[in-house]
Protein backbone atom coordinates (compact mmCIF):
# COMPACT_ATOMS: atom_id res chain seq x y z
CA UNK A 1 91.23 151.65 62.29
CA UNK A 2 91.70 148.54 60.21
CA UNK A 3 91.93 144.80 61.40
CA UNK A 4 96.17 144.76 61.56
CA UNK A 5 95.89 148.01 63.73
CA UNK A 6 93.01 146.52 65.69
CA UNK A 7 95.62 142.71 66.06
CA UNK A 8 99.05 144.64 66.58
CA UNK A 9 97.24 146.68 69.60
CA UNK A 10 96.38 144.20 70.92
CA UNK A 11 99.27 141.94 70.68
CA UNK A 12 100.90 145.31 72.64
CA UNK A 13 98.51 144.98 75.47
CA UNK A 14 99.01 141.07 75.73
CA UNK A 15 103.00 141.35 75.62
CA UNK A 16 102.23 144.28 78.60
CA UNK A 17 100.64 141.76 80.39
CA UNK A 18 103.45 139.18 80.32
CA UNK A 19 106.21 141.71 80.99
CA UNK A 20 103.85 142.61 84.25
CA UNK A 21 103.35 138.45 85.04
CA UNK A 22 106.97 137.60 84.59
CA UNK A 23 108.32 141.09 86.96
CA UNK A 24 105.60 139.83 89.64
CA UNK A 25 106.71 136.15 89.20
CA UNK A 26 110.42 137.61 89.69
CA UNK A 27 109.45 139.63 92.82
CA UNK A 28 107.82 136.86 94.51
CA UNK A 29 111.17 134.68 93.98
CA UNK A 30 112.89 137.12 95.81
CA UNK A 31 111.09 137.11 98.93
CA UNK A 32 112.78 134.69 101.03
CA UNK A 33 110.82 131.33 102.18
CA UNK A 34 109.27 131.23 105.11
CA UNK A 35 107.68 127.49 106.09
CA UNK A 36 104.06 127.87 108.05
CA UNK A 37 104.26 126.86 111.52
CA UNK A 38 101.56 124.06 110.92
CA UNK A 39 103.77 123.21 107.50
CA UNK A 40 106.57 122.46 109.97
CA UNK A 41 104.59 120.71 112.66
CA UNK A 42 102.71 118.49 109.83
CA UNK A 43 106.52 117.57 108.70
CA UNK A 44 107.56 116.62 111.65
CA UNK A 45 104.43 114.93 112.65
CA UNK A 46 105.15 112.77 109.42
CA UNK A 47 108.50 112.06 109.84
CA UNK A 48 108.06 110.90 113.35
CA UNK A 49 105.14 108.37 112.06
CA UNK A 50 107.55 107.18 109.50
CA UNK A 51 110.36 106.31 112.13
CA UNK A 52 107.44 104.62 114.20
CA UNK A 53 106.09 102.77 110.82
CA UNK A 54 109.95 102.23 110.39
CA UNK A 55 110.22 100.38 114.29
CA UNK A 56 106.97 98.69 114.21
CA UNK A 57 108.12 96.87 110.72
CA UNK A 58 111.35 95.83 112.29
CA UNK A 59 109.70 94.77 115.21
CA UNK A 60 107.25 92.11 113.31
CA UNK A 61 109.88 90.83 110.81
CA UNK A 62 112.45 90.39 113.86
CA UNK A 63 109.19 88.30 116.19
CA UNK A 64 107.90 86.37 112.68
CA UNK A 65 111.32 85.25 111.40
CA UNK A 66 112.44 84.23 114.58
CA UNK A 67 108.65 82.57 115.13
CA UNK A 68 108.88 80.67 111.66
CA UNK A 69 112.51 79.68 112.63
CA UNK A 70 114.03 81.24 109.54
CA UNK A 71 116.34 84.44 109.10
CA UNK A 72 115.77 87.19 107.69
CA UNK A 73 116.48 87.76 104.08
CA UNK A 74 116.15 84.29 103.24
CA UNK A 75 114.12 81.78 101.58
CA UNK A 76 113.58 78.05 102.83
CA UNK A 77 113.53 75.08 100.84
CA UNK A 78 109.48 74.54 101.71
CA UNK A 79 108.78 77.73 100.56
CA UNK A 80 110.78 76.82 97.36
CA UNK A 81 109.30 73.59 96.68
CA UNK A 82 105.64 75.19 97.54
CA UNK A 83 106.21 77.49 94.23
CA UNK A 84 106.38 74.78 91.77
């Protein structure tokens, strides 16, 4: 057997071995999703942190803006001035 044999065979073995990855690839896309149970409960569990990160926030702007005697979404003249 000579070296272009000893190359195309085994460029035939590799090129097997990609057909077989890309059917198993396809067969695994098939198989319809199915979340985890602890997937689900660590989704919710975040999402339920985030509306209670969400309420606190609210919560401190709404006591410090009304503390500070300003609005929200606004800037006073001090805090102007203090900038220069």
């Amino acid at each position: 057997m000579n070296t272009i044999d000893v190359i195309y065979l085994v460029e035939v073995e590799r090129r097997k071995d990609e057909i077989a990855q890309a059917q198993k690839y396809r067969l695994c896309r098939q198989l319809p999703k199915r979340p985890s149970p602890i997937r689900e409960m660590v989704q919710r569990s975040l999402a339920r942190l985030g509306d209670l990160l969400v309420a606190w926030g609210s919560q401190l702007q709404a006591r410090f803006a009304t503390e500070s005697g300003t609005s929200l979404g606004t800037i006073s003249e001090n805090s102007l001035s203090a900038c220069h």
